[in-house]
C-alpha atoms as a PDB file:
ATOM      1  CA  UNK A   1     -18.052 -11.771 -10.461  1.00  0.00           C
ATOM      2  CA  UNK A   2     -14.658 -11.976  -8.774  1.00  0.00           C
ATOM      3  CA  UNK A   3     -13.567  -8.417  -6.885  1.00  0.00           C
ATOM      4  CA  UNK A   4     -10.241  -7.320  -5.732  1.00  0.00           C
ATOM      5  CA  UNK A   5      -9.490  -7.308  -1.966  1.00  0.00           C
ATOM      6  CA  UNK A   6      -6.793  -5.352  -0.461  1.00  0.00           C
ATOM      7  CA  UNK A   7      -4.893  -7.543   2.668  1.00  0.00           C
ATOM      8  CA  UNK A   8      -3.329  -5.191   5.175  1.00  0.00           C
ATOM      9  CA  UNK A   9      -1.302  -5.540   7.937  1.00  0.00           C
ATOM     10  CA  UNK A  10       0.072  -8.578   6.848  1.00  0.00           C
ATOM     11  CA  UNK A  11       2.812 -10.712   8.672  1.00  0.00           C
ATOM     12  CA  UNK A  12       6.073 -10.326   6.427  1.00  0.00           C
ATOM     13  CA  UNK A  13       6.465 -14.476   6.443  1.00  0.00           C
ATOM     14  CA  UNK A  14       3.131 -14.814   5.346  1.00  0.00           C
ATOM     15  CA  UNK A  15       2.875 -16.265   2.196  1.00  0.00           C
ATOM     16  CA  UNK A  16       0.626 -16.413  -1.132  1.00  0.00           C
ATOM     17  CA  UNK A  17      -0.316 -20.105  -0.408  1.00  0.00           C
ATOM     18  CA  UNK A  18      -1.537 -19.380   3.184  1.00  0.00           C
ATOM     19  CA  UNK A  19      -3.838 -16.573   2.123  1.00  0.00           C
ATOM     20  CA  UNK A  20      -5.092 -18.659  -0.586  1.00  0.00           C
ATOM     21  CA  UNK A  21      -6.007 -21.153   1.952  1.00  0.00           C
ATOM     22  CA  UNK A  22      -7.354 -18.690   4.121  1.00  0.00           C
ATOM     23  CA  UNK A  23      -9.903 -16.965   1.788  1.00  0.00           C
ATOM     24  CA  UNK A  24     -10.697 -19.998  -0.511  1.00  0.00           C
ATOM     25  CA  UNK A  25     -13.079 -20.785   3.012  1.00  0.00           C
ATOM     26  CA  UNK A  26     -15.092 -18.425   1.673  1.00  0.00           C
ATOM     27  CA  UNK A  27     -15.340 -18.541  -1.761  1.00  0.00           C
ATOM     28  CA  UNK A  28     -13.488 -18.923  -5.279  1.00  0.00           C
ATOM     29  CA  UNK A  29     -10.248 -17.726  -5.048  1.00  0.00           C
ATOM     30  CA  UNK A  30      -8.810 -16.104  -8.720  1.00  0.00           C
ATOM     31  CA  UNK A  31      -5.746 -14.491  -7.753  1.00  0.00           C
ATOM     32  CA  UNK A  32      -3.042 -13.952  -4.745  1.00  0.00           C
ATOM     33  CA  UNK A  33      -0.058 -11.428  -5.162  1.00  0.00           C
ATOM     34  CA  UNK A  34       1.814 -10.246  -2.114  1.00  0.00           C
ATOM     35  CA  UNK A  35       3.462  -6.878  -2.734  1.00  0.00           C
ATOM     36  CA  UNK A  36       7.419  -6.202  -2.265  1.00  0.00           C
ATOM     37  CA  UNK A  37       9.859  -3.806  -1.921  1.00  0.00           C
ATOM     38  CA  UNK A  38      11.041  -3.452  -5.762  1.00  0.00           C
ATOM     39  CA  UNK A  39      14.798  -2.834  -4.615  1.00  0.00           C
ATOM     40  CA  UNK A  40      15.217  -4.618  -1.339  1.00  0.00           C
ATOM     41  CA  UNK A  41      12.693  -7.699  -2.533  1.00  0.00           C
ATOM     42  CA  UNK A  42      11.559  -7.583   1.069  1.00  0.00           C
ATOM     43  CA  UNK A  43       7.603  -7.771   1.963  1.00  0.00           C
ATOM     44  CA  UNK A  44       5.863  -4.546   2.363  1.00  0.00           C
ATOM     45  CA  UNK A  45       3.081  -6.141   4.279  1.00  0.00           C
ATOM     46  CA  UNK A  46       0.126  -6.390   2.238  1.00  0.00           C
ATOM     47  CA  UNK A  47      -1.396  -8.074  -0.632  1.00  0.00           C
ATOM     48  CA  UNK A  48      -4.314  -8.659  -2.712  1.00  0.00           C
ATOM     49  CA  UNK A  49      -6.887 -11.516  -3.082  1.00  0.00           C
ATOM     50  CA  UNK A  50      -9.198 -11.829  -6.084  1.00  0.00           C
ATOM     51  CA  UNK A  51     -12.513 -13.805  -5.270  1.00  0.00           C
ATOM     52  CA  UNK A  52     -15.621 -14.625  -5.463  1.00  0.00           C
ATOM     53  CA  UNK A  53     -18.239 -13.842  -2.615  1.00  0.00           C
ATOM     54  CA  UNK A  54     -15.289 -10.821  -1.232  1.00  0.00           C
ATOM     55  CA  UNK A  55     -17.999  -9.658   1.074  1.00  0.00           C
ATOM     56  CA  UNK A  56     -18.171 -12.952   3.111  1.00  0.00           C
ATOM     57  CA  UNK A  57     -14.699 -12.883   2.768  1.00  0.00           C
ATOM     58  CA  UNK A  58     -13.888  -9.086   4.533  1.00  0.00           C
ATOM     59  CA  UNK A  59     -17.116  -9.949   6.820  1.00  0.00           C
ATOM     60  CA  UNK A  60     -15.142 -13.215   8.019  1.00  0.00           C
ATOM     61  CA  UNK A  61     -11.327 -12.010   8.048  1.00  0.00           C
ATOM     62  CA  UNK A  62     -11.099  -8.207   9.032  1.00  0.00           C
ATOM     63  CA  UNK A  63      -9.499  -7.627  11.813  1.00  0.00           C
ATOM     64  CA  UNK A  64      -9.095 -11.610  12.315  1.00  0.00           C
ATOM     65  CA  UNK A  65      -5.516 -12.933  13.438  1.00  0.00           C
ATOM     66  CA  UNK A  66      -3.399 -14.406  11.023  1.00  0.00           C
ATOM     67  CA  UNK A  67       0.171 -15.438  11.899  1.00  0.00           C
ATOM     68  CA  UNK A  68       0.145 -13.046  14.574  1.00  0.00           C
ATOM     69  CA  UNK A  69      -1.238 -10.094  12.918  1.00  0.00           C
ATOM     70  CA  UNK A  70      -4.868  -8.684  13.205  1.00  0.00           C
ATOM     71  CA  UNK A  71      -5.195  -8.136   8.878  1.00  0.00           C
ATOM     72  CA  UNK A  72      -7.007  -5.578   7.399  1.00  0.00           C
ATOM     73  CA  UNK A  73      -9.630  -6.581   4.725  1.00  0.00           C
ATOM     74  CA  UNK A  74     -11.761  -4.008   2.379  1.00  0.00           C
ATOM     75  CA  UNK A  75     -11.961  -3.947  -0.864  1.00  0.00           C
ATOM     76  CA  UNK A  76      -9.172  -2.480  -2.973  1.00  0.00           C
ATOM     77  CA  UNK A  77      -9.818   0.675  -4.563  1.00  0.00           C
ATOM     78  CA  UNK A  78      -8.291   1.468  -8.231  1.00  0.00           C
ATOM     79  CA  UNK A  79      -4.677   3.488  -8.089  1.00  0.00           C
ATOM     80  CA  UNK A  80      -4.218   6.972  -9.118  1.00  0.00           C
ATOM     81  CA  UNK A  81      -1.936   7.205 -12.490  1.00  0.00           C
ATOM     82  CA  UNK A  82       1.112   8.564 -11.066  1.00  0.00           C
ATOM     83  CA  UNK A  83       0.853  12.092 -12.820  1.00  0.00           C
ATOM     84  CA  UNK A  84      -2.048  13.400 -11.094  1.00  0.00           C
ATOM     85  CA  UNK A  85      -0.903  12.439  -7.593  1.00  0.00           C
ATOM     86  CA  UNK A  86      -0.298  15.016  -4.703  1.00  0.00           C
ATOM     87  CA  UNK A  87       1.688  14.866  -1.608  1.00  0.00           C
ATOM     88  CA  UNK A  88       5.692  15.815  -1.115  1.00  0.00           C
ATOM     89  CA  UNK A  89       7.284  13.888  -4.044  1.00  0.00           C
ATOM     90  CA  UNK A  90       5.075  15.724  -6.497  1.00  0.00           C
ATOM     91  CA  UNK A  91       7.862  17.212  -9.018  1.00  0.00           C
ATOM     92  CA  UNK A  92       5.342  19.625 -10.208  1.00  0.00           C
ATOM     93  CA  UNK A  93       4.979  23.149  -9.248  1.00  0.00           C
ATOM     94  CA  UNK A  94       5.912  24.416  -5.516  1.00  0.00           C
ATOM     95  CA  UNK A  95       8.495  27.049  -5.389  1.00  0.00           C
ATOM     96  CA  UNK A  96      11.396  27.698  -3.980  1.00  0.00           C
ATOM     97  CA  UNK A  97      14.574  25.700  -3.425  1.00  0.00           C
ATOM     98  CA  UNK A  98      17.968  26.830  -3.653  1.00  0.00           C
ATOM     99  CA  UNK A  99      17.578  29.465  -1.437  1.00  0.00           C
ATOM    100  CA  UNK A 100      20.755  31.595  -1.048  1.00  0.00           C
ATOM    101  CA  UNK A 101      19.559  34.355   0.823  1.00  0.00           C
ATOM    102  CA  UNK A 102      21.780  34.250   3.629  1.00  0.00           C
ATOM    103  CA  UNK A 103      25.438  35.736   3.980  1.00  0.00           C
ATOM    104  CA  UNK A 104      26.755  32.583   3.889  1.00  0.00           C
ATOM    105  CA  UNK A 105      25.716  31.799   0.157  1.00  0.00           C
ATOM    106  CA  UNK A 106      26.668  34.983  -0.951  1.00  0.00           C
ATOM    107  CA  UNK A 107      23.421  36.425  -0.838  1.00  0.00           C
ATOM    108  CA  UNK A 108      22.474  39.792   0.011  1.00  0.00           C
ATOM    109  CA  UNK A 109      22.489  40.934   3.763  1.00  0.00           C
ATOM    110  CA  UNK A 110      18.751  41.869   4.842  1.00  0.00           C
ATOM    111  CA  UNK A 111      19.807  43.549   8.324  1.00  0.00           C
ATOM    112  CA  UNK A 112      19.071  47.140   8.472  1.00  0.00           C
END
């Protein structure tokens, strides 16, 4: 059965073909998709490799050179939907913003 690897670290002029090369050493090869920027179009430095026999695969290639770059191999883990997650984007709850406490705004004055 053919698992998903994530490829880390990732030279920006590497290239689908060359990691296809690279990991069809150690087995089947499905898929190769290298992940970019959706507005600039630019690399963002990693990828994913489907295959056969991934564990030969991350046993062989993590934290081997390619094109200059020591990669990072493991498998790849599913995504979170977008809604549940965390972090500083999260649109959901917090408080505050457009704080106008301060003279300046027009706000009350808290000295005493």
């Amino acid at each position: 059965m053919a698992q998903k690897l994530y490829i880390g670290n990732l030279s920006f002029n590497a290239t689908e073909e060359g990691l296809r090369t690279l990991f069809s050493q150690y087995g089947e090869v499905t898929s190769v998709s290298l992940m970019t920027d959706r507005d600039t179009g630019r690399p963002r430095g990693f990828g994913f490799v489907e295959m056969e026999n991934a564990e030969a695969a991350i046993a062989a290639l993590n934290e081997k050179e390619f094109e200059g770059r020591a990669l990072k191999v493991d498998i790849a883990r599913e995504r979170a939907p977008r809604g549940d997650r965390g972090g500083f984007n999260n649109r959901g709850g917090g408080g505050g913003g457009n704080f106008h406490g301060g003279r300046r705004f027009g706000g009350r004055d808290n000295r005493y």
